[in-house]
Protein backbone atom coordinates (compact mmCIF):
# COMPACT_ATOMS: atom_id res chain seq x y z
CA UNK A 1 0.00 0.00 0.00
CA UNK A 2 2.96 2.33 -1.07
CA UNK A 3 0.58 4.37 -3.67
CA UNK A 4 -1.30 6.51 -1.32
CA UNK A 5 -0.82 9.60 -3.58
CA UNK A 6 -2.23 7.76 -6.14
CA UNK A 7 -5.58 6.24 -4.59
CA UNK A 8 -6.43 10.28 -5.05
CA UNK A 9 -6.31 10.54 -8.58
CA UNK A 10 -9.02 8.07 -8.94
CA UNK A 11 -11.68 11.02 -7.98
CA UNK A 12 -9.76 13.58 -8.93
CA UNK A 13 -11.24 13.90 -12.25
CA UNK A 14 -14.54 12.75 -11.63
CA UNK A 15 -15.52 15.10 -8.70
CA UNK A 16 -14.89 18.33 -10.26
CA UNK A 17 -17.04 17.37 -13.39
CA UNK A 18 -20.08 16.72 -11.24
CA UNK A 19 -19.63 19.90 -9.60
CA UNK A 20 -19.34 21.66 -12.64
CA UNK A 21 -22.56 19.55 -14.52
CA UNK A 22 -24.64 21.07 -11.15
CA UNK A 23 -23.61 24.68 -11.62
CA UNK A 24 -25.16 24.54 -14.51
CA UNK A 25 -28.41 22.46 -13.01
CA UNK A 26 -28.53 24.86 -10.38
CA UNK A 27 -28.24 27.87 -13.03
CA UNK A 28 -31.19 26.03 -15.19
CA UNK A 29 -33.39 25.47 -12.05
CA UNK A 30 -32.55 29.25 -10.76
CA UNK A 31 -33.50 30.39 -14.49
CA UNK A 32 -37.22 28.66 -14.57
CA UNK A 33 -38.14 29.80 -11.31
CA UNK A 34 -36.98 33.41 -12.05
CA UNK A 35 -39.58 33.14 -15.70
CA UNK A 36 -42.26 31.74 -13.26
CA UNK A 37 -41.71 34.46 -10.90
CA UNK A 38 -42.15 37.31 -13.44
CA UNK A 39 -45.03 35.16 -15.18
CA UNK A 40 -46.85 35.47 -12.34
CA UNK A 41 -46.43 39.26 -11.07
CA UNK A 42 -46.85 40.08 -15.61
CA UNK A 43 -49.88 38.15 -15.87
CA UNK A 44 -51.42 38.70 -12.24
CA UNK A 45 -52.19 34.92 -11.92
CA UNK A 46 -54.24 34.45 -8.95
CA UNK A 47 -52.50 31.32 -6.99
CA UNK A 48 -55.57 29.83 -5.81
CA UNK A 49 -56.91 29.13 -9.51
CA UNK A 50 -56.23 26.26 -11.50
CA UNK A 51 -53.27 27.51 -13.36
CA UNK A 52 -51.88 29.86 -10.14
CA UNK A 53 -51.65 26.28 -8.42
CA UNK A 54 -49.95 24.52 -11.50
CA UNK A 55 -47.50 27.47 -10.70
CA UNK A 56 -46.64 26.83 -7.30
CA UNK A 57 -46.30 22.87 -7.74
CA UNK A 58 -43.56 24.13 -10.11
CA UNK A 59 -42.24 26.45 -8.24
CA UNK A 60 -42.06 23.95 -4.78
CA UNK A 61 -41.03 21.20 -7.06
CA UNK A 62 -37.82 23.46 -8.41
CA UNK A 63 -36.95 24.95 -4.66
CA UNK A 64 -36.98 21.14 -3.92
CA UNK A 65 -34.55 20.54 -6.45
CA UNK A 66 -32.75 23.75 -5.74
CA UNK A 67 -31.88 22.19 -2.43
CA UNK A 68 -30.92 19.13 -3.27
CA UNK A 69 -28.41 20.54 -5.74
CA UNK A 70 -27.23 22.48 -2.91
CA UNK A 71 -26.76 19.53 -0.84
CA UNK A 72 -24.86 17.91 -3.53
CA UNK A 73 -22.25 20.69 -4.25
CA UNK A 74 -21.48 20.93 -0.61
CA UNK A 75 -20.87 17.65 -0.86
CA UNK A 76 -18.52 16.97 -3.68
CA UNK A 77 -16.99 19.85 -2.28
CA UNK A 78 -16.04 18.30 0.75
CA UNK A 79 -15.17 15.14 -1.08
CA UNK A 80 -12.72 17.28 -3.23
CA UNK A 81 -11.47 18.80 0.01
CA UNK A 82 -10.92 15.20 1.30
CA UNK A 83 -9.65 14.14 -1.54
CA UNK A 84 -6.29 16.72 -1.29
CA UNK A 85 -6.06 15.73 2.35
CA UNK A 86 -5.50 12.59 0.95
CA UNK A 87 -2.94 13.70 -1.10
CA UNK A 88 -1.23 15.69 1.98
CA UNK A 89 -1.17 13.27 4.09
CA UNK A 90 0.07 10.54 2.11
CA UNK A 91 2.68 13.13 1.39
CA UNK A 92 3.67 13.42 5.07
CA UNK A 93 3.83 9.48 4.84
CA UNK A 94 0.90 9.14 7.92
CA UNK A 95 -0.66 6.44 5.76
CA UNK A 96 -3.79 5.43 8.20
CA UNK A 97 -4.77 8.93 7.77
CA UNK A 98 -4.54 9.24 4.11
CA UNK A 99 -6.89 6.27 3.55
CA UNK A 100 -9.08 7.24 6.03
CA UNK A 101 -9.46 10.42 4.51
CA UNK A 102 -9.96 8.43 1.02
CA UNK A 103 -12.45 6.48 2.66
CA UNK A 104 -14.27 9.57 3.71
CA UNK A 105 -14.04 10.73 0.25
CA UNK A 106 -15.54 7.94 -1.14
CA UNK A 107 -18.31 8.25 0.77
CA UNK A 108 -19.03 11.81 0.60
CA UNK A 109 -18.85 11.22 -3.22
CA UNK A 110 -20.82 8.24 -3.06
CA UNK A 111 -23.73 10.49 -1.00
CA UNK A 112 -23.57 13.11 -4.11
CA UNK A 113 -24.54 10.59 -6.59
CA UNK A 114 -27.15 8.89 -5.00
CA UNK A 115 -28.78 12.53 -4.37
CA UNK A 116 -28.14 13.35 -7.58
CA UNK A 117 -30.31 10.19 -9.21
CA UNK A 118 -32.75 11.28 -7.05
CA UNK A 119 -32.29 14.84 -8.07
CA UNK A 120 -32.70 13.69 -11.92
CA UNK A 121 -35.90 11.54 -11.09
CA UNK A 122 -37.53 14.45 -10.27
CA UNK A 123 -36.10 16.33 -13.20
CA UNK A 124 -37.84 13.68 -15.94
CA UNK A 125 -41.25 13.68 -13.64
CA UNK A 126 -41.23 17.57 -14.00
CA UNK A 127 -40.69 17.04 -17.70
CA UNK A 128 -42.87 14.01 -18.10
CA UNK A 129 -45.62 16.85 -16.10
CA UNK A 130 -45.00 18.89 -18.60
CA UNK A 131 -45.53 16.35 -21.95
CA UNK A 132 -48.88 15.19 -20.60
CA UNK A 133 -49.80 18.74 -20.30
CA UNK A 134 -49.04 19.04 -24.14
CA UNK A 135 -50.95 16.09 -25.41
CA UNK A 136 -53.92 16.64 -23.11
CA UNK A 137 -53.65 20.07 -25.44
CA UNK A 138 -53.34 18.60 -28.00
CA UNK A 139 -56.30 15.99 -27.91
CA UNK A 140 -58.10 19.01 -27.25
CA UNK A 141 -57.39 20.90 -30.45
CA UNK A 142 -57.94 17.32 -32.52
């Protein structure tokens, strides 16, 4: 177990892509709720009418989301942070330490993706919301 440096590089890569693929979920969700916002002051939708409450599923659905996104850049953020104590310590030779830290990593990391399947579950029922919407539409205008 002389490659303590190197159990690192393993997440290295992958962490920092996740973080970056979530800035830009966050930036999406943060977007749509922002439109819905200034739909609803524009049009004066009254929030206790059909479409007003179609609105504020949405809009709790997204801050949902919002959160969990949160949650998960916090923690691939602290996985990344683990990840260079890693590094350091296996540096310093204190060994225990270093995989312990690794460990910790893993974990964190681990934490992140299950949050974000769940994240993306809610993502394609939003969407799938959204399609049924259209054809129910559309049978209408047929």
């Amino acid at each position: 177990m002389e490659n303590f440096i190197l159990y690192p590089a393993l997440l290295f890569p992958a962490i920092p892509l996740m973080m970056t693929n979530f800035t830009h979920r966050y930036n999406s969700c943060a977007a749509l709720v922002r439109k819905i916002h200034a739909e609803i002051i524009e049009k004066k939708i009254d929030t206790k009418d059909v479409m007003g409450k179609r609105y504020i599923a949405q809009i709790k659905t997204l801050t949902y989301r919002i959160k969990l996104i949160k949650l998960i850049q916090t923690l691939s953020g602290i996985a990344l942070f683990t990840n260079l104590l890693t590094i350091f310590f296996g540096y310093i030779h204190k060994p225990d330490i270093s995989l312990n830290c690794f460990g910790i990593a893993v974990v964190l990391f681990g934490i992140a993706i299950i949050l974000f399947v769940i994240e993306v579950q809610l993502s394609a029922r939003a969407l799938e919301y959204h399609l049924t919407d259209l054809k129910d539409k559309e049978d209408n205008i047929f």
